[in-house]
N, C-alpha and C. Protein backbone atom coordinates (compact mmCIF):
# COMPACT_ATOMS: atom_id res chain seq x y z
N UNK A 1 32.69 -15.46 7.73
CA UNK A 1 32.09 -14.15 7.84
C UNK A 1 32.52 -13.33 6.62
N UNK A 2 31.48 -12.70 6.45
CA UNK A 2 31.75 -11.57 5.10
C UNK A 2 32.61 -10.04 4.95
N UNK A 3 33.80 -10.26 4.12
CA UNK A 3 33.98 -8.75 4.46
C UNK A 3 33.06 -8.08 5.15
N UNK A 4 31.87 -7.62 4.27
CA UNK A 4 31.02 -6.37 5.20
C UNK A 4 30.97 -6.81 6.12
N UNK A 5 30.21 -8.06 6.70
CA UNK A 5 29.82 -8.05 8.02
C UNK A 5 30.97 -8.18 9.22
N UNK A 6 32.15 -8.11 8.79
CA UNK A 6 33.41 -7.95 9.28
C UNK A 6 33.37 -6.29 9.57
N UNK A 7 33.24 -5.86 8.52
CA UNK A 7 33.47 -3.86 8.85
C UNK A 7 32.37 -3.60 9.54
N UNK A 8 30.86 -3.95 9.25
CA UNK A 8 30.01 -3.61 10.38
C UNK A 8 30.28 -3.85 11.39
N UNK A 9 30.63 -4.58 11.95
CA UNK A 9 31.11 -5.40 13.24
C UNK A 9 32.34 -4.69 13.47
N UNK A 10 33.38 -3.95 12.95
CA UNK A 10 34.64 -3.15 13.56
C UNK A 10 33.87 -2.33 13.91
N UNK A 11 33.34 -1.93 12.70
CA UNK A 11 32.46 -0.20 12.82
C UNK A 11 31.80 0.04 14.15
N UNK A 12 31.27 -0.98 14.29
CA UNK A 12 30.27 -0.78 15.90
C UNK A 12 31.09 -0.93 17.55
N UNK A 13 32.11 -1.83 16.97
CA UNK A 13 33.55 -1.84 18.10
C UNK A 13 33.66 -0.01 18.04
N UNK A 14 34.59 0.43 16.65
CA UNK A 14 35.17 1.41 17.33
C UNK A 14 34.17 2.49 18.00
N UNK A 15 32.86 2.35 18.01
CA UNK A 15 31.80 3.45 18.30
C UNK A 15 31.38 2.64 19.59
N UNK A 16 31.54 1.77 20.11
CA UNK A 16 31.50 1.34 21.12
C UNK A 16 32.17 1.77 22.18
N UNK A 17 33.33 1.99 21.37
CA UNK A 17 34.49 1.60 22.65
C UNK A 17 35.07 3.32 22.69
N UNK A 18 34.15 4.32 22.54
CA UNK A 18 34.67 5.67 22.24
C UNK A 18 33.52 6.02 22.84
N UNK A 19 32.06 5.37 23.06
CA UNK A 19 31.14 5.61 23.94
C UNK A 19 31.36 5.31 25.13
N UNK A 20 32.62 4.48 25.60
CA UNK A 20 32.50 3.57 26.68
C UNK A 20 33.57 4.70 27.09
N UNK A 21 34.54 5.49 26.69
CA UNK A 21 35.76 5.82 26.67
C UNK A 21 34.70 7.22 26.97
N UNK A 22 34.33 7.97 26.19
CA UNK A 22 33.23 9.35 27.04
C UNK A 22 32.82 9.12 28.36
N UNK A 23 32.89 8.09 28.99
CA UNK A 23 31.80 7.73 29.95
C UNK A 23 32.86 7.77 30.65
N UNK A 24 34.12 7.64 30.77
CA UNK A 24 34.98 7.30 31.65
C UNK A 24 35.72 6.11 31.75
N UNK A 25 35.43 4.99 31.28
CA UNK A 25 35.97 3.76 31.24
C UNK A 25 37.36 3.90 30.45
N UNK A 26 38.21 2.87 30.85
CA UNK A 26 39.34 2.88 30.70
C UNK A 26 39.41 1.67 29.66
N UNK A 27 40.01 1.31 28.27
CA UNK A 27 40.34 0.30 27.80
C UNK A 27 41.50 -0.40 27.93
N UNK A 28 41.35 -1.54 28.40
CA UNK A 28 42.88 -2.50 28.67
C UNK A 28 43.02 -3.55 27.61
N UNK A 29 41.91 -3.89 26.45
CA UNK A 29 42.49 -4.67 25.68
C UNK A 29 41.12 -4.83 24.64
N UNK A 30 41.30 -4.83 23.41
CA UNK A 30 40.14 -5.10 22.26
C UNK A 30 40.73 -5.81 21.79
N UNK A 31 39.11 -7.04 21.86
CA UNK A 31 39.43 -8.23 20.47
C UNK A 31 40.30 -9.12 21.38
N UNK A 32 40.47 -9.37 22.52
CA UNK A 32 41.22 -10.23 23.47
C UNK A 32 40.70 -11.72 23.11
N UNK A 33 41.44 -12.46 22.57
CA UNK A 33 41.19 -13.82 22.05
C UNK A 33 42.39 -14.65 22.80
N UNK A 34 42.14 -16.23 22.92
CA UNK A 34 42.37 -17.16 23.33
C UNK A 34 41.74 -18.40 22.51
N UNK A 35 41.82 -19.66 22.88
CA UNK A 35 41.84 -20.59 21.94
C UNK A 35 40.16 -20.83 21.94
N UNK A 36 40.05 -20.44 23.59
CA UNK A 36 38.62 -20.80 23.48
C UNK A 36 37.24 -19.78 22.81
N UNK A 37 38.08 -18.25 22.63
CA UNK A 37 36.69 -17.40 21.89
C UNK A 37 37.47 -16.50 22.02
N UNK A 38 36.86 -15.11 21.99
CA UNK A 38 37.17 -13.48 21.49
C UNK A 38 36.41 -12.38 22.50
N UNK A 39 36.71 -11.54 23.59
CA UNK A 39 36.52 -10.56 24.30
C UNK A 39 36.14 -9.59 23.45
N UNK A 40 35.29 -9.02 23.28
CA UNK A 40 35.04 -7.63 21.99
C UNK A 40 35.96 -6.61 22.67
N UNK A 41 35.78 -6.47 24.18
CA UNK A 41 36.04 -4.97 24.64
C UNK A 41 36.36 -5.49 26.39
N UNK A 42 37.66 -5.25 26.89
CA UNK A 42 38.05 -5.19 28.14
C UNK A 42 38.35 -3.83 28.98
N UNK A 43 37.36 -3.78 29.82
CA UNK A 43 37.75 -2.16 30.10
C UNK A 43 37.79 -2.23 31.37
N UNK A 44 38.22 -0.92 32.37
CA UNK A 44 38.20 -0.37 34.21
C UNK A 44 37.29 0.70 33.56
N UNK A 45 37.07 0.34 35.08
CA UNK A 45 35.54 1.61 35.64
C UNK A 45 35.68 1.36 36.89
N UNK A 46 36.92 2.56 36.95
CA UNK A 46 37.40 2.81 38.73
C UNK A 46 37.60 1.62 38.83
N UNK A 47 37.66 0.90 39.97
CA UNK A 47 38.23 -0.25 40.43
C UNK A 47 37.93 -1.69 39.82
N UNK A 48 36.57 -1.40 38.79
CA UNK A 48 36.26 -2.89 38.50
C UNK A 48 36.82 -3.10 36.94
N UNK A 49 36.42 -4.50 36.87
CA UNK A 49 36.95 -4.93 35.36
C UNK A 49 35.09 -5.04 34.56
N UNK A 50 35.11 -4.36 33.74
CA UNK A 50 34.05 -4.43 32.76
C UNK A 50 34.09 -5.22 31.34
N UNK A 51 33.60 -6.37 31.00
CA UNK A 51 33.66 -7.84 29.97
C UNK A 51 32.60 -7.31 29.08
N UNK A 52 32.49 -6.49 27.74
CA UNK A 52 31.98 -5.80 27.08
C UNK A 52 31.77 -6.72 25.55
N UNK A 53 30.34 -7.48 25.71
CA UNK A 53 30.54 -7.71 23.84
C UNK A 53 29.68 -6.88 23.29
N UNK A 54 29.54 -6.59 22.27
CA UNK A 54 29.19 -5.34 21.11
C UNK A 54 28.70 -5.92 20.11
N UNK A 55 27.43 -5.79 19.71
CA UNK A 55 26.96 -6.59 18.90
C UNK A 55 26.02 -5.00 17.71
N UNK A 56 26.39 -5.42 16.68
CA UNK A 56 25.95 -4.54 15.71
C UNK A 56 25.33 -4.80 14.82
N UNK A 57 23.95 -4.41 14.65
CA UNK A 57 23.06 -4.77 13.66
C UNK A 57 22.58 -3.44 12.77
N UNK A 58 22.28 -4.26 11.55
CA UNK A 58 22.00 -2.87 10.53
C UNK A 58 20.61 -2.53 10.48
N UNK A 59 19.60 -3.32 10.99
CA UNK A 59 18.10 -3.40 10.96
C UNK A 59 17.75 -4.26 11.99
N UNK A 60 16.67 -4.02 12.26
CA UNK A 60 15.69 -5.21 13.94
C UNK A 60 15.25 -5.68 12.75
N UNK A 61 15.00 -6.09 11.62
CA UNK A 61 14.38 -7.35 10.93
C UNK A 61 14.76 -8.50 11.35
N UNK A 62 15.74 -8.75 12.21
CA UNK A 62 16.06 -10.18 13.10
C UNK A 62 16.30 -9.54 14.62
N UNK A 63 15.69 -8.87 14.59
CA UNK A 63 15.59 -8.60 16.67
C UNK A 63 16.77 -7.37 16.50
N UNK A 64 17.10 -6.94 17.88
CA UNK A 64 17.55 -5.78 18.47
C UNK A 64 19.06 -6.43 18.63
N UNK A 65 20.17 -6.05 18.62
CA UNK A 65 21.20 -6.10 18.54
C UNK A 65 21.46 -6.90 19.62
N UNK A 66 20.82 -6.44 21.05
CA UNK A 66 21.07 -7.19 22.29
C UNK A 66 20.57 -8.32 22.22
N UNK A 67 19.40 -8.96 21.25
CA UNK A 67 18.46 -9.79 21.36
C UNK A 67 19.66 -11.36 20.79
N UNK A 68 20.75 -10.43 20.23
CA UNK A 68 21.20 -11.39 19.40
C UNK A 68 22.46 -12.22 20.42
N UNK A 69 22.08 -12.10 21.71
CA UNK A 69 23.20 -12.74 22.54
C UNK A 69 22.54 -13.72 23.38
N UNK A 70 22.82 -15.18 22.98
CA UNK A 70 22.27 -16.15 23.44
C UNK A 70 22.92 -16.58 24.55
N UNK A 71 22.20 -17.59 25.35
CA UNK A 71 22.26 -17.94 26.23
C UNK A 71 24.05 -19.08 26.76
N UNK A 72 24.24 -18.74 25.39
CA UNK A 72 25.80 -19.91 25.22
C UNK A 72 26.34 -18.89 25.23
N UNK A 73 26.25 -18.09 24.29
CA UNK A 73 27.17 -16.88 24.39
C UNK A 73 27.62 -16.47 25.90
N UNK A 74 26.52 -16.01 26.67
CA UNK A 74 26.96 -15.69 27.81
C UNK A 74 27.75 -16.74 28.44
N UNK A 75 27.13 -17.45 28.26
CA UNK A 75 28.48 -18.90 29.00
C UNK A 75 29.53 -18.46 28.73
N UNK A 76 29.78 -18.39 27.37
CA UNK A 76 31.30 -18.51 26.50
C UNK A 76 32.15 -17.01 27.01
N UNK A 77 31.46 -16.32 27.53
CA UNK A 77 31.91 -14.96 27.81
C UNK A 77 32.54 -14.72 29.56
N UNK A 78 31.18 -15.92 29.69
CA UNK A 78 32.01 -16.18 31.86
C UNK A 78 33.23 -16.76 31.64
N UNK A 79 33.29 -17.66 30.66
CA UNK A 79 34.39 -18.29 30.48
C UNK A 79 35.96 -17.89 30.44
N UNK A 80 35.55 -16.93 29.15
CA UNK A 80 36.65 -16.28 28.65
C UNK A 80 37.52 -15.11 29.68
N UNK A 81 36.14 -14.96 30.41
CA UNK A 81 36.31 -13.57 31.64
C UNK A 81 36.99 -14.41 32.63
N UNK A 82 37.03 -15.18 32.93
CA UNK A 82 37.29 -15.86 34.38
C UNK A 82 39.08 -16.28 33.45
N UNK A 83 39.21 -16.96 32.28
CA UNK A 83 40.01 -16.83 31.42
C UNK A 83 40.96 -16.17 32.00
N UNK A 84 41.29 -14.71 31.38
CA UNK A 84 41.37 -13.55 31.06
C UNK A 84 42.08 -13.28 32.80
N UNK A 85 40.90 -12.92 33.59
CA UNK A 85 41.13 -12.91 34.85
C UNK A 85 42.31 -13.52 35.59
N UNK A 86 42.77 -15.20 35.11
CA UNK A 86 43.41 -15.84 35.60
C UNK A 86 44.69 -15.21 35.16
N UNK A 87 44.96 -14.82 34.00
CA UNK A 87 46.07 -14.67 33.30
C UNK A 87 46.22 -13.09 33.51
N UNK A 88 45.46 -12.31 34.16
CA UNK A 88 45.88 -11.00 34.39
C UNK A 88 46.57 -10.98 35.89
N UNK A 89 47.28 -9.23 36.02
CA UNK A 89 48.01 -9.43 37.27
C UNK A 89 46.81 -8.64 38.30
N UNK A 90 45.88 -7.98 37.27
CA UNK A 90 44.34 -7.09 38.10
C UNK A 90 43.83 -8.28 39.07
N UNK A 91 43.42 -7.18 39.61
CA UNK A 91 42.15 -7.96 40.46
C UNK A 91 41.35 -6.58 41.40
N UNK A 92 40.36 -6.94 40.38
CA UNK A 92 38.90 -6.22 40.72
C UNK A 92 38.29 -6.25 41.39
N UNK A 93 37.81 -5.11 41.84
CA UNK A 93 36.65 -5.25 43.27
C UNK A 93 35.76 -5.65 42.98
N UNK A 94 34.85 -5.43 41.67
CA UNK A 94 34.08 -6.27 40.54
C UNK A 94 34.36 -6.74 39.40
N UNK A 95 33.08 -7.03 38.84
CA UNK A 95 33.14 -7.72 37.86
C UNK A 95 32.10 -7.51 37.14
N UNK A 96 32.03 -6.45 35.76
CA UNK A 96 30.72 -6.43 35.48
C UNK A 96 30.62 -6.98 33.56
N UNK A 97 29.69 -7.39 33.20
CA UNK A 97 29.27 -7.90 31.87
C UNK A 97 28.42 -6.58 31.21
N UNK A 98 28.43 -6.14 30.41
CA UNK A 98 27.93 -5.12 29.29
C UNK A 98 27.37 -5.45 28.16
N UNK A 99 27.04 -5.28 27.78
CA UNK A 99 26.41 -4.82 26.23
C UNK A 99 26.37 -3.55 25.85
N UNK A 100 26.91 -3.76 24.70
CA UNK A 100 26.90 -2.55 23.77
C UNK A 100 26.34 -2.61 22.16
N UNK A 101 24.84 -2.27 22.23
CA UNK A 101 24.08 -2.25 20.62
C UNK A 101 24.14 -1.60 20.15
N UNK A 102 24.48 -1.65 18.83
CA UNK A 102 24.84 -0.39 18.07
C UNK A 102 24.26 -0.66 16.84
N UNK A 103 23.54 0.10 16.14
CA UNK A 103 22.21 0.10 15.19
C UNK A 103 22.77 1.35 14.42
N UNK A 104 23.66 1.15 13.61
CA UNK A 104 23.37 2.52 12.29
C UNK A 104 22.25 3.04 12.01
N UNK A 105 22.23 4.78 11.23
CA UNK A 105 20.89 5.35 11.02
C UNK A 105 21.32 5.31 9.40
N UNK A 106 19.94 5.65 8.54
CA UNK A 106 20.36 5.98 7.11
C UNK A 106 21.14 7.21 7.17
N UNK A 107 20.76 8.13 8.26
CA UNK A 107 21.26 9.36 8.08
C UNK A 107 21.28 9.81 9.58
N UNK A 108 22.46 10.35 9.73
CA UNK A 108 22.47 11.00 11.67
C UNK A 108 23.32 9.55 12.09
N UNK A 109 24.03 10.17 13.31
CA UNK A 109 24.67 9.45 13.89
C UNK A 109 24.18 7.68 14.44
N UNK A 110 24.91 6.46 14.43
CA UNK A 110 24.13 5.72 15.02
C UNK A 110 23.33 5.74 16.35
N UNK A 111 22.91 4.85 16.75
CA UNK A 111 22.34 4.74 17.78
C UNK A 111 23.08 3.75 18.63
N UNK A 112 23.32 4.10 19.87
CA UNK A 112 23.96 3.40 20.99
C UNK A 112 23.02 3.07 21.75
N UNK A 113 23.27 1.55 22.22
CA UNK A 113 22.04 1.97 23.70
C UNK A 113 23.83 0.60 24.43
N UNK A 114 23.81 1.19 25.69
CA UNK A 114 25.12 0.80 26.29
C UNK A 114 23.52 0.07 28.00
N UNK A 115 24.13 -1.32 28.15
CA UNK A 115 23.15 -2.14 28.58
C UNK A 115 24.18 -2.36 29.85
N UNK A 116 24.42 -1.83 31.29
CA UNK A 116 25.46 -1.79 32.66
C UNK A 116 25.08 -3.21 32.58
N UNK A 117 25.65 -4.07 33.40
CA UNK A 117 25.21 -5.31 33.59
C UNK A 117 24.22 -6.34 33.36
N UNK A 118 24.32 -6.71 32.18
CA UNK A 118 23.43 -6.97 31.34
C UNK A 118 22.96 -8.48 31.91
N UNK A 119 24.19 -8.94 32.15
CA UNK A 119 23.94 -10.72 32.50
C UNK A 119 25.63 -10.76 33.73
């Protein structure tokens, strides 16, 4: 991965996770990695655990930010969650999966669109 597309990709974490943080959600861990992959964003919302990846695109000339989470991905993300889960001392009344797209403007704030249970 490329520097930039390394800083785009923080850039849209920290605006993620400060949208998620207005809303009320609580963060318990960013960037949560293990051997098998990488958590973007672990958060509470009241009693449940929320499994947040964040995907940031600079243009839809290759689809919508959300568009860009395939069908493995989500696998790789039950995975990591159930993971995660095992090795925590929480235990949630739920369990919810998110998306968070985040689309820079040339000018004006980005654009968020925050996706509740996405998958």
């Amino acid at each position: 991965m490329t520097n930039q597309r390394r800083a785009v990709g923080q850039y849209g974490e920290r605006l993620a996770e400060r949208h998620l943080s207005d809303q009320g959600l609580i963060t318990l861990a960013r960037n949560w990695r293990c051997t098998d992959g990488e958590i973007d964003l672990i958060l509470r919302d009241g009693d449940d655990v929320v499994f947040c990846e964040v995907k940031t695109r600079r243009s839809a000339t290759f689809g919508t930010p959300a568009e860009a989470i395939s069908r493995t991905k989500v696998q790789r993300l039950r995975r990591l969650a159930a993971r995660w889960l095992a090795e925590s001392t929480l235990r949630p009344r739920e369990v919810r999966f998110d998306v968070v797209a985040v689309t820079p403007q040339p000018k004006g704030p980005a654009r968020i669109e925050h996706l509740r249970a996405a998958f």
